[in-house]
Protein backbone atom coordinates (compact mmCIF):
# COMPACT_ATOMS: atom_id res chain seq x y z
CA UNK A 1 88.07 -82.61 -11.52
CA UNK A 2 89.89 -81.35 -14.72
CA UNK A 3 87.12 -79.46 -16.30
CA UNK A 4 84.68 -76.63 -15.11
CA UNK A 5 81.10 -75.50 -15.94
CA UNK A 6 80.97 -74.03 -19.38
CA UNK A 7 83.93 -76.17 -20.67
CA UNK A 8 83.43 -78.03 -24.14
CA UNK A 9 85.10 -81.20 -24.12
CA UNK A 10 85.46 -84.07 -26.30
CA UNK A 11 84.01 -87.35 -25.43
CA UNK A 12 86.54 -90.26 -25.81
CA UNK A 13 85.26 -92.88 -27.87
CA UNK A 14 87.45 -95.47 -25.99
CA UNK A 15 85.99 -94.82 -22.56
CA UNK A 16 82.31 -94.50 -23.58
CA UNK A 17 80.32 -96.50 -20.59
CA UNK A 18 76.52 -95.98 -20.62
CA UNK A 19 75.26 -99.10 -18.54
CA UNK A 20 72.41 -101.18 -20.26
CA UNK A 21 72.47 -98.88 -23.52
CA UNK A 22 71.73 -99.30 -27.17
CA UNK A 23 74.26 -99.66 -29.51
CA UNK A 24 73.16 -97.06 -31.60
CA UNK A 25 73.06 -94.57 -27.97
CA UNK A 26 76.39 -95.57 -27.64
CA UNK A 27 77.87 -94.71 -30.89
CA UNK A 28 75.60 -91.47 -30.99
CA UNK A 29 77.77 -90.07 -28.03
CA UNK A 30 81.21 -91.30 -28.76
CA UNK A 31 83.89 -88.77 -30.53
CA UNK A 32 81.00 -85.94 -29.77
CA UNK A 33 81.96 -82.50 -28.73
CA UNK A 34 79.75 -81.31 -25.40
CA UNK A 35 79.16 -78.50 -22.52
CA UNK A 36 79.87 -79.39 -19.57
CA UNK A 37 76.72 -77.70 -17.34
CA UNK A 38 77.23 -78.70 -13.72
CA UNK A 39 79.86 -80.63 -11.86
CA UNK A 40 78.90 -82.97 -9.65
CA UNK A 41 81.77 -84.06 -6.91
CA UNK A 42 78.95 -84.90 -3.93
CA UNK A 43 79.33 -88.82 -5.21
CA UNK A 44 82.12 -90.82 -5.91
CA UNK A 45 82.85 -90.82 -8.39
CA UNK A 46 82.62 -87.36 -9.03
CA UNK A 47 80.89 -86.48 -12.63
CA UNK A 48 79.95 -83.97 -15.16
CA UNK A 49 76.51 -83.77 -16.19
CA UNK A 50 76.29 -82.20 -19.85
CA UNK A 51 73.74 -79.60 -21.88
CA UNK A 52 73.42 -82.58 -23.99
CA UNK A 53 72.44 -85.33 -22.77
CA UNK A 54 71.49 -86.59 -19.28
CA UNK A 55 74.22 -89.23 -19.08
CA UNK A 56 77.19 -88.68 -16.06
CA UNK A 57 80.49 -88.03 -17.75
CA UNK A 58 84.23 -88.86 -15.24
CA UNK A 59 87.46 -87.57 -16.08
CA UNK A 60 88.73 -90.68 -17.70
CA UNK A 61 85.57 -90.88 -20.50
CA UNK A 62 86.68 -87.33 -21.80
CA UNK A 63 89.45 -86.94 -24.07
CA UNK A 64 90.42 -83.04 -23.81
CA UNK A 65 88.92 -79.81 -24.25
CA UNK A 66 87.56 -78.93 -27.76
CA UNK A 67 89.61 -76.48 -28.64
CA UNK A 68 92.84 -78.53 -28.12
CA UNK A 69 90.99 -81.08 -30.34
CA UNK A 70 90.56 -78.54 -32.84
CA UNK A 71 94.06 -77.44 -32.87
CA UNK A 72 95.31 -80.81 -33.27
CA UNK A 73 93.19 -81.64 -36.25
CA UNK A 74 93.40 -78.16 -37.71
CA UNK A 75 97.19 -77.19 -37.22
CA UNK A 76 98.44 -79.71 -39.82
CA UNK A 77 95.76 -78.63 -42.46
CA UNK A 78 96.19 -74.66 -41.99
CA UNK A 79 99.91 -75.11 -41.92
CA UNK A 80 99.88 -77.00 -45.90
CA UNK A 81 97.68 -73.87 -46.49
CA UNK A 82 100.57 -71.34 -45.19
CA UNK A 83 103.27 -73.18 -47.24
CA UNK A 84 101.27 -72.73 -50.56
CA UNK A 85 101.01 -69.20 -49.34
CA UNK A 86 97.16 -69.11 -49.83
């Protein structure tokens, strides 16, 4: 398990499986940014259960942590920023 209790992660939008679930569900969790609150590696496959929602999240549906996320989106940006000295 990559992540611990307390981590915020972002889902991957790629990976998204909720069995028997609305579109709109489906789309309402992709991309999203969540806490991880309890690790669960009794099953197999091991999961993370999240503040929320009640869905089981693995490894593979979870793209990184959300603060690597932020610094890819934001790096680019702030750096423009530094270069117009502002």
């Amino acid at each position: 398990m990559k992540y611990k209790v307390g981590d915020k992660v972002k889902l991957r939008k790629d990976r998204l499986f909720i069995p028997d679930a609305e579109e709109s569900i489906k789309k309402t969790n992709s991309n999203r940014i969540v806490t991880i609150k309890e690790v669960e590696n009794t099953h197999c496959p091991e999961y993370y259960l999240v503040k929320e929602n009640h869905f089981g999240w693995t490894d593979d549906m979870i793209e990184c942590l959300a603060e690597e996320y932020k610094e890819e989106i934001f790096e680019p940006i702030l750096s423009r920023f530094e270069l117009l000295d502002i």
